[in-house]
Structures are given as C-alpha cells and as structure tokens.
PDB file of N, CA and C in Angstrom:
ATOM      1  N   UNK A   1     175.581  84.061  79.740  1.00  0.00           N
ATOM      2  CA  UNK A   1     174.824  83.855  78.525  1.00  0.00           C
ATOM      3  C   UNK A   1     173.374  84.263  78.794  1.00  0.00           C
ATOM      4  N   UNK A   2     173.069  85.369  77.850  1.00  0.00           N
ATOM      5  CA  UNK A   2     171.445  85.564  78.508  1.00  0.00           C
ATOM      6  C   UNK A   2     170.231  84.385  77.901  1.00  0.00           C
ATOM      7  N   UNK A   3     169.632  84.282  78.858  1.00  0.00           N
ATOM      8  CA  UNK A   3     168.240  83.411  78.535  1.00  0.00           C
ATOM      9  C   UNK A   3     167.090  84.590  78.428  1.00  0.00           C
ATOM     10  N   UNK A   4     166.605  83.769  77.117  1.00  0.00           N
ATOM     11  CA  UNK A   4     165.417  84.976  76.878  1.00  0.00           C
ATOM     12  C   UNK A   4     164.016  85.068  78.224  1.00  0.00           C
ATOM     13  N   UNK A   5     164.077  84.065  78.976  1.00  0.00           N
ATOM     14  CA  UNK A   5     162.744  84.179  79.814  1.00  0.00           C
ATOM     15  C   UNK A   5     163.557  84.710  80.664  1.00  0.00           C
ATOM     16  N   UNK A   6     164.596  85.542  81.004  1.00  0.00           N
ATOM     17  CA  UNK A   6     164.752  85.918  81.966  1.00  0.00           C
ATOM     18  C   UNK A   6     165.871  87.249  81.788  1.00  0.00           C
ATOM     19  N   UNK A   7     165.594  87.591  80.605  1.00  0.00           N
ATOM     20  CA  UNK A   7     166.828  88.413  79.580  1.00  0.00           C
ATOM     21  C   UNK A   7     166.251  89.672  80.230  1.00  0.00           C
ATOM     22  N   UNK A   8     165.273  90.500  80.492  1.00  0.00           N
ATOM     23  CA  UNK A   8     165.417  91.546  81.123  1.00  0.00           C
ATOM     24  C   UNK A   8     165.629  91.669  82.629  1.00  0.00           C
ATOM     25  N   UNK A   9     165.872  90.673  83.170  1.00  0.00           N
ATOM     26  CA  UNK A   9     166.254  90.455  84.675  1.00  0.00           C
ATOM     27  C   UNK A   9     168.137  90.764  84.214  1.00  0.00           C
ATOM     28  N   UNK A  10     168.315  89.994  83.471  1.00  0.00           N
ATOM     29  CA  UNK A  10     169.592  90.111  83.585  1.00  0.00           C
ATOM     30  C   UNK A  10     170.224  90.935  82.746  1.00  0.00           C
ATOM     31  N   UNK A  11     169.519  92.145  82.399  1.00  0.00           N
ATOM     32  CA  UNK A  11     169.770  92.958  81.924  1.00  0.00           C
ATOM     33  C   UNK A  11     170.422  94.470  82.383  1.00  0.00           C
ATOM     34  N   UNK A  12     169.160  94.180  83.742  1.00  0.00           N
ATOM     35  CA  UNK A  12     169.045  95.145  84.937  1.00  0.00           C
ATOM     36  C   UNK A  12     170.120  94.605  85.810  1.00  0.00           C
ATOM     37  N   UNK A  13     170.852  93.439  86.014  1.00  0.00           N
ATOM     38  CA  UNK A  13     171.632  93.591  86.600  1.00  0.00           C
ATOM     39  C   UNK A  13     173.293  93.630  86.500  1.00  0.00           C
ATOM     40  N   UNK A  14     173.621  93.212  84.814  1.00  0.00           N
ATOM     41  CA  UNK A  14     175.024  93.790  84.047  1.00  0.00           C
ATOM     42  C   UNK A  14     175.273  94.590  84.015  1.00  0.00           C
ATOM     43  N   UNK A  15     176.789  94.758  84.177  1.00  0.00           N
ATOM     44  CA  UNK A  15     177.057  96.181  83.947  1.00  0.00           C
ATOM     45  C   UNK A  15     178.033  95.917  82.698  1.00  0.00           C
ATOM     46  N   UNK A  16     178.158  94.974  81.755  1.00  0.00           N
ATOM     47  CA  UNK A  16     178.223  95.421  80.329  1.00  0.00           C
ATOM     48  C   UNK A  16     177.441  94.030  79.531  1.00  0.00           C
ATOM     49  N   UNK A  17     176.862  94.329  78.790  1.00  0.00           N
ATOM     50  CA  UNK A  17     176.073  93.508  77.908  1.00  0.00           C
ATOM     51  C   UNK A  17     176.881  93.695  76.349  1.00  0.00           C
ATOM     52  N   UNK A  18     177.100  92.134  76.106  1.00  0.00           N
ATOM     53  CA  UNK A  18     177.326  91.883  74.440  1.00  0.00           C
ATOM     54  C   UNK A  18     176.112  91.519  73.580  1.00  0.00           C
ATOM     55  N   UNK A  19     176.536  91.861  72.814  1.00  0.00           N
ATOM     56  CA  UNK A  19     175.528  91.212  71.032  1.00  0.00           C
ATOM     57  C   UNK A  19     176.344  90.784  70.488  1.00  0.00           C
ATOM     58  N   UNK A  20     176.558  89.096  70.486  1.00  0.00           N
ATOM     59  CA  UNK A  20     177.463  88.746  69.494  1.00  0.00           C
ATOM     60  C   UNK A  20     177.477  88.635  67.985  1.00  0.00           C
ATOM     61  N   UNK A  21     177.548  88.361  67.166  1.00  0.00           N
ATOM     62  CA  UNK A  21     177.286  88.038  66.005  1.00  0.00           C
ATOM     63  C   UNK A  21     176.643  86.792  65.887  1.00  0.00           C
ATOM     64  N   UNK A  22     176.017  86.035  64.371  1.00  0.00           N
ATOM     65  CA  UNK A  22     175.599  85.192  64.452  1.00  0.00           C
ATOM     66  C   UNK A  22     174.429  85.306  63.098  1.00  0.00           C
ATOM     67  N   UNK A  23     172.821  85.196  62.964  1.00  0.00           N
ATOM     68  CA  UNK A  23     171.994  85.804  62.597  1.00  0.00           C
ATOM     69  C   UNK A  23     171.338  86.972  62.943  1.00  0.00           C
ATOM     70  N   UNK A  24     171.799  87.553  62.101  1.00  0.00           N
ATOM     71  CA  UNK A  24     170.678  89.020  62.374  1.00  0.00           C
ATOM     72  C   UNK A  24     169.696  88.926  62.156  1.00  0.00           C
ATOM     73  N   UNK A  25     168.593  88.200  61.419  1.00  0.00           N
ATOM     74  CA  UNK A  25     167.409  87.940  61.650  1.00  0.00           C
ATOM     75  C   UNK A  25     166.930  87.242  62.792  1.00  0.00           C
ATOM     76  N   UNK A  26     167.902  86.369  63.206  1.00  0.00           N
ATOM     77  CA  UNK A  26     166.946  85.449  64.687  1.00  0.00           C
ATOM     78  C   UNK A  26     167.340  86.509  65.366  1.00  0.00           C
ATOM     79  N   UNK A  27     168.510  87.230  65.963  1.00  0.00           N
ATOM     80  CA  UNK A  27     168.338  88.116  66.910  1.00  0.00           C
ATOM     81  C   UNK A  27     167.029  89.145  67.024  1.00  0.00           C
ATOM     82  N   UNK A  28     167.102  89.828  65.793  1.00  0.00           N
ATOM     83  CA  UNK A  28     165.738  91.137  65.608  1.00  0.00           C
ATOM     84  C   UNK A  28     164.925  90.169  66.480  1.00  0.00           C
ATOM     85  N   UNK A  29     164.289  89.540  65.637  1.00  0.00           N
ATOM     86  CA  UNK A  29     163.029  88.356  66.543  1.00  0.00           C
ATOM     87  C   UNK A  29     163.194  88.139  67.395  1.00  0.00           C
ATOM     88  N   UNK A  30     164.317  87.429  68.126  1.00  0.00           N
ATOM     89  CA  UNK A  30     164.330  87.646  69.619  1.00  0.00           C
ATOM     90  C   UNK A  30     163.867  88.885  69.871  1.00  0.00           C
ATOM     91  N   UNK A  31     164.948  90.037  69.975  1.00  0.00           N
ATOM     92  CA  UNK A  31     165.276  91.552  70.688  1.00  0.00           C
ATOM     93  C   UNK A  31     163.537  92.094  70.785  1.00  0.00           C
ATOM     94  N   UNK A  32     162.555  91.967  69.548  1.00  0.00           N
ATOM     95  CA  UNK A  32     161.475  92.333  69.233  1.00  0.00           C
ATOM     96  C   UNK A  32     160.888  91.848  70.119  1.00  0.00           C
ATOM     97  N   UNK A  33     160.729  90.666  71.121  1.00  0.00           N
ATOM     98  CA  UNK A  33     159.999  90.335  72.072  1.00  0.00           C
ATOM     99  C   UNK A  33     159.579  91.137  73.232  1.00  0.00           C
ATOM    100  N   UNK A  34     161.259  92.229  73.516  1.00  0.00           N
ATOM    101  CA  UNK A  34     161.424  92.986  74.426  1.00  0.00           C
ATOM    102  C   UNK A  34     161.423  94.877  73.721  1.00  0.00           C
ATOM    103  N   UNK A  35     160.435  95.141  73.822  1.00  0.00           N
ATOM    104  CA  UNK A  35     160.475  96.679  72.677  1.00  0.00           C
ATOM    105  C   UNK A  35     161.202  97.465  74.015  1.00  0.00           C
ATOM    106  N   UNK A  36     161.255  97.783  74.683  1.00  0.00           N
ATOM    107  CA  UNK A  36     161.872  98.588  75.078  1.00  0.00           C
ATOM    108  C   UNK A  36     163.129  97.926  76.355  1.00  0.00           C
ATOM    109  N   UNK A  37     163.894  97.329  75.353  1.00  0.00           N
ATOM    110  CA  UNK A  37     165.252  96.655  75.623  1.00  0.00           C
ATOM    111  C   UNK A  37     166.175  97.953  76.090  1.00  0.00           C
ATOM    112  N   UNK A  38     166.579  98.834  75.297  1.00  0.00           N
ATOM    113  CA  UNK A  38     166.836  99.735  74.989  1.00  0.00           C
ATOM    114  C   UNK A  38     167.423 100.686  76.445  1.00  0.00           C
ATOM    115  N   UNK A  39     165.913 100.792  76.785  1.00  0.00           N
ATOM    116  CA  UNK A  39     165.823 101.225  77.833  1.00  0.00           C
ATOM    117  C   UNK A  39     166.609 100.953  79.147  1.00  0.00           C
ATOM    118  N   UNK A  40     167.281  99.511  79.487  1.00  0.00           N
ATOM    119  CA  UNK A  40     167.672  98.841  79.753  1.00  0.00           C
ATOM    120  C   UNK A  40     169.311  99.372  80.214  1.00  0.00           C
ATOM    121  N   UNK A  41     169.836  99.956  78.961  1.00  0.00           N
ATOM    122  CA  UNK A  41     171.289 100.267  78.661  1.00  0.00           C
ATOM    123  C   UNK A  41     171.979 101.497  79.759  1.00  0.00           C
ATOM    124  N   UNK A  42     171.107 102.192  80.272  1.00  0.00           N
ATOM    125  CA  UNK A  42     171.661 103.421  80.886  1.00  0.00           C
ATOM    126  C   UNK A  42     172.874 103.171  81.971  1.00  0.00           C
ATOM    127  N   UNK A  43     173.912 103.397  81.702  1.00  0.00           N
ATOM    128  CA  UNK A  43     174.785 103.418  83.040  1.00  0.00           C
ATOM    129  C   UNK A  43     175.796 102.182  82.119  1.00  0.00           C
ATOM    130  N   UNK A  44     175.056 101.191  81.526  1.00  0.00           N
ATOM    131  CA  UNK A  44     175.967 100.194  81.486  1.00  0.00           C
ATOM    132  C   UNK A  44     177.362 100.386  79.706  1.00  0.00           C
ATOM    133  N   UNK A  45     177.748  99.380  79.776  1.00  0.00           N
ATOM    134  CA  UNK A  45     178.697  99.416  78.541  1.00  0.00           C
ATOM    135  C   UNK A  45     178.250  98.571  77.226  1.00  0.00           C
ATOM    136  N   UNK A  46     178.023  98.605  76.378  1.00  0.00           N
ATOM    137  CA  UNK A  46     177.004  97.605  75.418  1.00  0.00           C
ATOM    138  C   UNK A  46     178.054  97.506  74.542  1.00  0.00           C
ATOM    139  N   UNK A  47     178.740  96.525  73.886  1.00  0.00           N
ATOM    140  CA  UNK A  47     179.498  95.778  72.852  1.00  0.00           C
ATOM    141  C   UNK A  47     178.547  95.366  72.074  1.00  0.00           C
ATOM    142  N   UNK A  48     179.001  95.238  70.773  1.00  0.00           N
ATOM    143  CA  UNK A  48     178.334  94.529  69.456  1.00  0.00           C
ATOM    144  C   UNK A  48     179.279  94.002  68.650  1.00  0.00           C
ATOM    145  N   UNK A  49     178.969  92.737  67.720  1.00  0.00           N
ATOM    146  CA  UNK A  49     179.721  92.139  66.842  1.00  0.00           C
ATOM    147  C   UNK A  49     178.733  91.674  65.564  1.00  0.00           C
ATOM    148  N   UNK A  50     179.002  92.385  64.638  1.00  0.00           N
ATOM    149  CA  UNK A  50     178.712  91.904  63.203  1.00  0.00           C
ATOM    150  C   UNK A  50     176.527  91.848  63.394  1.00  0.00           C
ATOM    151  N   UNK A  51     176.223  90.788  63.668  1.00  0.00           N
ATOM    152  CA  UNK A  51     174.730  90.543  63.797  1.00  0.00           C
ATOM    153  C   UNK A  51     174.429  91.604  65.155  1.00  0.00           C
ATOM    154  N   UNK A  52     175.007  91.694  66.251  1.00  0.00           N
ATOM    155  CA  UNK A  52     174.856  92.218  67.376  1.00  0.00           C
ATOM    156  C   UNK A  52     174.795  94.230  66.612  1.00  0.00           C
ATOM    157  N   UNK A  53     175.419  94.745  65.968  1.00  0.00           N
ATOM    158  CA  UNK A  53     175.650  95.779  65.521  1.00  0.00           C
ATOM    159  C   UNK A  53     174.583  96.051  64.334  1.00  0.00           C
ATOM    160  N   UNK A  54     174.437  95.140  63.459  1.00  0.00           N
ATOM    161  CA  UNK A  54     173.284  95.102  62.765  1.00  0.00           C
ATOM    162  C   UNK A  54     171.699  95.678  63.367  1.00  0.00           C
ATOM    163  N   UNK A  55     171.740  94.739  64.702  1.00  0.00           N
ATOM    164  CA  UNK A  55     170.317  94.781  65.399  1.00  0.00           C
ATOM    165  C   UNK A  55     170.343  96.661  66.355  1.00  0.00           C
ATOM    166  N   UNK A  56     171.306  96.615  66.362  1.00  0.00           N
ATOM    167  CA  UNK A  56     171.689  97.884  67.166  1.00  0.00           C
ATOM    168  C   UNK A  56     171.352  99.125  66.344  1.00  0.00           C
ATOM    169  N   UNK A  57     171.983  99.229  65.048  1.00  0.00           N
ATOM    170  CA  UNK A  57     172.076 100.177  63.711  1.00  0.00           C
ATOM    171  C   UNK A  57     170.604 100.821  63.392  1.00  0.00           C
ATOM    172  N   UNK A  58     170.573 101.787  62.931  1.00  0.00           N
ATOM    173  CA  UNK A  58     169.672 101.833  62.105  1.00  0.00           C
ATOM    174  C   UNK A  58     168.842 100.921  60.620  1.00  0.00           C
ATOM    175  N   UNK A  59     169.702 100.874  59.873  1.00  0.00           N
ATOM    176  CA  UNK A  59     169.899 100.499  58.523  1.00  0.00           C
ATOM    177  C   UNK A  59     170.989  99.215  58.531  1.00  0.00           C
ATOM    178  N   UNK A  60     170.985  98.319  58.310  1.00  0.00           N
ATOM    179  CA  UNK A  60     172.103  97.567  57.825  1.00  0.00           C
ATOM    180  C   UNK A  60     172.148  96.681  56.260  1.00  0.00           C
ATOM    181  N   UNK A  61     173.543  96.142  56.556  1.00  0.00           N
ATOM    182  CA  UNK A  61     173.478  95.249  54.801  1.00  0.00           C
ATOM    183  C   UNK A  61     174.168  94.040  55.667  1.00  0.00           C
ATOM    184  N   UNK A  62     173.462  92.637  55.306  1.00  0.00           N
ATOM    185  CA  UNK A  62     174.034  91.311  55.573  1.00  0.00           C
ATOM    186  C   UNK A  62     173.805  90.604  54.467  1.00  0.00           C
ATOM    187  N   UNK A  63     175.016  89.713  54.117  1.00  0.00           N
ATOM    188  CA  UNK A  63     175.189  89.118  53.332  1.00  0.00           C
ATOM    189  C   UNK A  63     173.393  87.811  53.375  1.00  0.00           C
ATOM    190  N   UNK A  64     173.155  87.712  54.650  1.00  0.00           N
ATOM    191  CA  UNK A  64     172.674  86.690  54.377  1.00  0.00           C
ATOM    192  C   UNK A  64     170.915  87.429  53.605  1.00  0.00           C
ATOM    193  N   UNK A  65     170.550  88.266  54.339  1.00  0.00           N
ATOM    194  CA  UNK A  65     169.302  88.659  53.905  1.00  0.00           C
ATOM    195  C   UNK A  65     169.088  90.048  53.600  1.00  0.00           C
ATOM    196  N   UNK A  66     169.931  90.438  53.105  1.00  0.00           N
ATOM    197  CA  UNK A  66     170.419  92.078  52.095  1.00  0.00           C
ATOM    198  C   UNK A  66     170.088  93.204  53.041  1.00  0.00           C
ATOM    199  N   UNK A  67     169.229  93.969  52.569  1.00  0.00           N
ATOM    200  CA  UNK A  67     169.259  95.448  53.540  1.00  0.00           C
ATOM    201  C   UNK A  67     168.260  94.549  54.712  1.00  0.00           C
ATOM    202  N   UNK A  68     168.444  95.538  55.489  1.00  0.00           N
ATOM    203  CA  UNK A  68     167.419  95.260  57.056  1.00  0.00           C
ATOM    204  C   UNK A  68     167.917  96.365  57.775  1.00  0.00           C
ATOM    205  N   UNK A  69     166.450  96.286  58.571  1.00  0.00           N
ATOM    206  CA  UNK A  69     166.095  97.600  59.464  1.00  0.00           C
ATOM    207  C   UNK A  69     166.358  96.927  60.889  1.00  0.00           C
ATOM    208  N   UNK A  70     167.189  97.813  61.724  1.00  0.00           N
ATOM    209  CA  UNK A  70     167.540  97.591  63.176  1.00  0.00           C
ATOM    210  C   UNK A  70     166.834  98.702  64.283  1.00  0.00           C
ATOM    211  N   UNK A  71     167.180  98.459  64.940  1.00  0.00           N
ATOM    212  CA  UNK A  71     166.465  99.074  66.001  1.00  0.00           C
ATOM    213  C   UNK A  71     166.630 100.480  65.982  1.00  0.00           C
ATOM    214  N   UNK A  72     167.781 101.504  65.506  1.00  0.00           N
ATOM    215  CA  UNK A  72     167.801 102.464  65.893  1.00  0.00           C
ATOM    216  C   UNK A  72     168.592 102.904  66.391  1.00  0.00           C
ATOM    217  N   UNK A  73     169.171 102.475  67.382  1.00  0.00           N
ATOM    218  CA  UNK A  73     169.485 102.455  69.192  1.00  0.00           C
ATOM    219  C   UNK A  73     170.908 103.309  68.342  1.00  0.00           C
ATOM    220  N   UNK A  74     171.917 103.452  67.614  1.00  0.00           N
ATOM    221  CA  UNK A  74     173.026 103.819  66.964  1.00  0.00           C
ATOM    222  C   UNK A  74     172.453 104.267  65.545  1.00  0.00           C
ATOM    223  N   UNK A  75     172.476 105.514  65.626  1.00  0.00           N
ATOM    224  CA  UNK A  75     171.961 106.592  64.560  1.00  0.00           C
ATOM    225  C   UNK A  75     172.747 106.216  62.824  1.00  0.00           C
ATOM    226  N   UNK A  76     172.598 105.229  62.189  1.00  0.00           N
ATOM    227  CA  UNK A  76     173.593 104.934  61.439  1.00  0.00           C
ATOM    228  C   UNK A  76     173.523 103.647  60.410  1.00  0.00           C
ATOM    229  N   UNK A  77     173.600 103.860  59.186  1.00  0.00           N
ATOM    230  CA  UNK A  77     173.984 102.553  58.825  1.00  0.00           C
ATOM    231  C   UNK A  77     175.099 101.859  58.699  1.00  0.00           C
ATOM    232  N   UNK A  78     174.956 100.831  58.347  1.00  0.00           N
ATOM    233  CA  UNK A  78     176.415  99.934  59.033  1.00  0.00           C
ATOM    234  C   UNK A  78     176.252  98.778  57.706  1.00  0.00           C
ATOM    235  N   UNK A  79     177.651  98.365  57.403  1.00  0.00           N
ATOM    236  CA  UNK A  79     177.971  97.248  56.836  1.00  0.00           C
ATOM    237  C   UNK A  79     179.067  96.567  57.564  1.00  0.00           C
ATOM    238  N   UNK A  80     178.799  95.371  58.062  1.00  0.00           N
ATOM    239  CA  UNK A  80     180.122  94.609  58.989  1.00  0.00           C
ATOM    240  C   UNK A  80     180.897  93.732  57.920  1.00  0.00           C
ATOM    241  N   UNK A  81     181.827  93.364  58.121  1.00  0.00           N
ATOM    242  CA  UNK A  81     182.573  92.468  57.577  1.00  0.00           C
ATOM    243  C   UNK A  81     182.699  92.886  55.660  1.00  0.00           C
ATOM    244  N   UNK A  82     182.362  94.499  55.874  1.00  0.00           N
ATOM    245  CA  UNK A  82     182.502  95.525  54.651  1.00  0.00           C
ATOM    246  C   UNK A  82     183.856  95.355  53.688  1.00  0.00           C
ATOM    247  N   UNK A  83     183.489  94.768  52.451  1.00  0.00           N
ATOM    248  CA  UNK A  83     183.975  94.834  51.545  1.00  0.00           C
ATOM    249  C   UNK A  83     184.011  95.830  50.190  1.00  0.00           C
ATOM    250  N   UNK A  84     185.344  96.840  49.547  1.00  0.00           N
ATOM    251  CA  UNK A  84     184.705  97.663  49.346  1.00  0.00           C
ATOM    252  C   UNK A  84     183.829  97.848  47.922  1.00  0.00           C
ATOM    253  N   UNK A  85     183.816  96.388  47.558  1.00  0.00           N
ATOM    254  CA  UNK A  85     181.950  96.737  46.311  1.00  0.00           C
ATOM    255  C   UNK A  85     181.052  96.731  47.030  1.00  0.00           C
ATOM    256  N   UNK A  86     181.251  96.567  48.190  1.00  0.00           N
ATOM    257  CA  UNK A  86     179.849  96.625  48.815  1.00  0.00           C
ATOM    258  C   UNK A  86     179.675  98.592  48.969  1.00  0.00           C
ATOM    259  N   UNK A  87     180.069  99.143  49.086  1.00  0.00           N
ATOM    260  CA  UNK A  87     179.961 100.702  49.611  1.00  0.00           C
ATOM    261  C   UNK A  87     178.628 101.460  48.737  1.00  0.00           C
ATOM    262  N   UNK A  88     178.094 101.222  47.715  1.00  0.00           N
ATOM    263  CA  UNK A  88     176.880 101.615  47.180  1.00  0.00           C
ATOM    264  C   UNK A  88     175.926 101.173  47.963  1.00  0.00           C
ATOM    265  N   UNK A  89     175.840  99.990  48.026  1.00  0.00           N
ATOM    266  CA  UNK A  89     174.461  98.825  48.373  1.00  0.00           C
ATOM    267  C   UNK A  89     173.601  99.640  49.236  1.00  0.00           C
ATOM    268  N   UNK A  90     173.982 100.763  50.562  1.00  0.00           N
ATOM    269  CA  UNK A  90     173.223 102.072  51.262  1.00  0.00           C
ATOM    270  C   UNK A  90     173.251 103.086  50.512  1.00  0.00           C
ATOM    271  N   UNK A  91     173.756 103.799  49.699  1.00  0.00           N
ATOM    272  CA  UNK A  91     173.699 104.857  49.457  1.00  0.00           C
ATOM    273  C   UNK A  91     172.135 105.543  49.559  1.00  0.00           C
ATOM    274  N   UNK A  92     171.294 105.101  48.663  1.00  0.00           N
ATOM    275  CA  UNK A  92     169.936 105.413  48.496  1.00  0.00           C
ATOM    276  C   UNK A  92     168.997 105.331  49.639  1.00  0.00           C
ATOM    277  N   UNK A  93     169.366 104.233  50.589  1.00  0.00           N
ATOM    278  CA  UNK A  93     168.240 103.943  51.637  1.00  0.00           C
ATOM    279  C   UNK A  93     169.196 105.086  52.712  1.00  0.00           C
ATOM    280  N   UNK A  94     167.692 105.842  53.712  1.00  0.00           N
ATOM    281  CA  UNK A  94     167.904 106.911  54.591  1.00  0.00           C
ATOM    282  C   UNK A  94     169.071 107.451  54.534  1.00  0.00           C
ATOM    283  N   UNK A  95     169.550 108.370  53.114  1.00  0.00           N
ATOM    284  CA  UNK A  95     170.779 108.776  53.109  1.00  0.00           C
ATOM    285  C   UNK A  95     171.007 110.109  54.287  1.00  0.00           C
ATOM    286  N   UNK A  96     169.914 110.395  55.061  1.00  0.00           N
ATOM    287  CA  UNK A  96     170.517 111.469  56.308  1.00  0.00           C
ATOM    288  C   UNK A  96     170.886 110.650  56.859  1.00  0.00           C
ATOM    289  N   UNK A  97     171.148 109.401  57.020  1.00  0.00           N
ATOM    290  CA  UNK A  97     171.760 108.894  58.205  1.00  0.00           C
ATOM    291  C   UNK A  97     173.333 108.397  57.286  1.00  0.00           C
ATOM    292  N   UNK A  98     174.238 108.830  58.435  1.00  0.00           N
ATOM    293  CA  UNK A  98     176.306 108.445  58.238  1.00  0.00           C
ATOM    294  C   UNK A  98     176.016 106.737  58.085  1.00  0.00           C
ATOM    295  N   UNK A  99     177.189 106.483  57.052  1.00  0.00           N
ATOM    296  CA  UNK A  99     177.285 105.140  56.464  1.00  0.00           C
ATOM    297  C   UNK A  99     178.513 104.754  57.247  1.00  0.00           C
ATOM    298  N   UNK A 100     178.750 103.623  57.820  1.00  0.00           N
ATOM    299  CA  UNK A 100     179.438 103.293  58.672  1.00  0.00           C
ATOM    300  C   UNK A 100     180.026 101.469  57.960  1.00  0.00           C
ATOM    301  N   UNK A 101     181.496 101.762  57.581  1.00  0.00           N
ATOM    302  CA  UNK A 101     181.484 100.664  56.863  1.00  0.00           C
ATOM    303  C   UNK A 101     182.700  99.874  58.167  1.00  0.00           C
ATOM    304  N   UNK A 102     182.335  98.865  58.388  1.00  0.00           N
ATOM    305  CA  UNK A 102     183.711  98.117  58.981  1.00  0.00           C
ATOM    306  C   UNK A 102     184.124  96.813  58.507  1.00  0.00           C
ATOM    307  N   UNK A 103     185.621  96.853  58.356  1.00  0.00           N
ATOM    308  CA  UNK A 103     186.052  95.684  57.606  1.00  0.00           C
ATOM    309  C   UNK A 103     186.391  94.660  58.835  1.00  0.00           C
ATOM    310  N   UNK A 104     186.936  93.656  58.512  1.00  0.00           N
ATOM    311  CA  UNK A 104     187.194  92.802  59.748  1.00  0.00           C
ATOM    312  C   UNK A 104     188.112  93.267  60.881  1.00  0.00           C
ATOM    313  N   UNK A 105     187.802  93.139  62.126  1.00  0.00           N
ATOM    314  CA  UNK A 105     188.721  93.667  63.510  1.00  0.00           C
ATOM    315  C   UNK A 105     188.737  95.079  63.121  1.00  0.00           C
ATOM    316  N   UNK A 106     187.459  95.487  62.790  1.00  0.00           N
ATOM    317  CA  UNK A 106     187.420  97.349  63.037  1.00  0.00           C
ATOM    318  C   UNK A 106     186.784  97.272  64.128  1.00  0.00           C
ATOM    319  N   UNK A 107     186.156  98.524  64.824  1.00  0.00           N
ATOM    320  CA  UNK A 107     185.140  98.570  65.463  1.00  0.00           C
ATOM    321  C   UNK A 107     184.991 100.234  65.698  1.00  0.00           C
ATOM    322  N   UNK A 108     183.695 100.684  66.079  1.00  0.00           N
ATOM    323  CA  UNK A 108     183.625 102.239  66.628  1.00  0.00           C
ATOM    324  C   UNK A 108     183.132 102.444  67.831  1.00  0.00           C
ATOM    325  N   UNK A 109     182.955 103.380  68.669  1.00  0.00           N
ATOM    326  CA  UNK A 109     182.923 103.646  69.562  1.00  0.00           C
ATOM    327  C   UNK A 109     181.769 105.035  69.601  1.00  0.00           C
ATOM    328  N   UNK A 110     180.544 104.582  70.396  1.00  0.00           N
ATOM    329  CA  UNK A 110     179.464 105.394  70.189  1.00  0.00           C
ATOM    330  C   UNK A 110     179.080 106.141  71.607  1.00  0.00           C
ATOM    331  N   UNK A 111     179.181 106.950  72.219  1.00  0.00           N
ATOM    332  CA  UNK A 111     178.333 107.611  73.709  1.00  0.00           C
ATOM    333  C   UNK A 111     177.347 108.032  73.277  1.00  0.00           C
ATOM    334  N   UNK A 112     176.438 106.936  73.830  1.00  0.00           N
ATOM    335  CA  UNK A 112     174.950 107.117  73.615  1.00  0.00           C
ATOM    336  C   UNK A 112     174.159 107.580  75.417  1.00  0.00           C
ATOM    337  N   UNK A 113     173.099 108.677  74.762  1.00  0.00           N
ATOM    338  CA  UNK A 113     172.440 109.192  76.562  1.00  0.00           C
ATOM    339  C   UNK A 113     171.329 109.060  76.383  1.00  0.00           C
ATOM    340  N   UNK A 114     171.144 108.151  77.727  1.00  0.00           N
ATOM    341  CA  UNK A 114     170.340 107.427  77.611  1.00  0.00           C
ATOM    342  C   UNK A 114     169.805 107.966  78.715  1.00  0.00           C
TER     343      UNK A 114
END
C-alpha cells in the first residue's frame, strides 16, 4: 500500500504499481504533490482501475464530479464504468484526442515509452 511520505521511494523500487479506483479527485490531489510521478514508470508495469485511469487519462467523465482533466500520462479520454448515454458527454472537449469508453470488467492495454 503506498504511503504518500514515502510514495516516491516506493515507487523506485516496484516493479508494478496500481491506481485503484476510489475518488478521482482525492487521488489528482494526492498524485499533484508529486509532478513528475510519471517519470517514475520506466521499466515498470502500471495497472489502473476506474479513479486510477481517470488520473492517468487525459480527459475524463466521473459520475461524481463530471468532466476532469488527468494527467496525460495515456493520450486519451476515458469514461469508466461507461454507460452508453453517456458516449456524447466528450465529444466536444479535445476532440483530437480517441474516446475510450469502458463498461464494467473491460480494460485496455497501452505501451507507453518512457
């Protein structure tokens, strides 16, 4: 379980790191403590779930606090736990970036070089 006073120690030494789900707003705020988290990832395997994928994304949609901006780190917007009236709700925001919808027990698979 990472502890934030010590979350880039144990960052450097996993060799796969999760983002579970949960709030996507308390995570951003956490993750934001550390700006170049990111950096962190090379070599290793990074999982995400629902809030964890949010913070990861470019663009996302959560039920709890509507559109929000993620880090980047996955070129893409994303809707988790995507229902399909939800499929407009991105259209308009950064439409160069691929809309990435997943319904429950989907997931994708990204090789990112880092």
């Amino acid at each position: 379980m990472a502890r934030e006073e010590v979350f880039i120690e144990q960052m450097q030494w996993a060799d796969i790191i999760y983002f579970h789900g949960g709030r996507s707003e308390k995570l951003l705020q956490v993750l934001k403590k550390y700006p170049d988290f990111a950096h962190h990832f090379r070599g290793k395997i990074i999982g995400a779930d629902s809030a964890g994928a949010n913070a990861l994304s470019s663009v996302f949609f959560s039920k709890t606090i509507g559109i929000g901006e993620g880090f980047g780190i996955i070129p893409t917007k994303i809707i988790c736990h995507f229902k399909n009236e939800q499929r407009a709700i991105l259209d308009q925001v950064r439409p160069e970036l691929p809309l990435l919808c997943l319904s429950e027990y989907q997931f994708k698979t990204f090789i990112l070089n880092y």
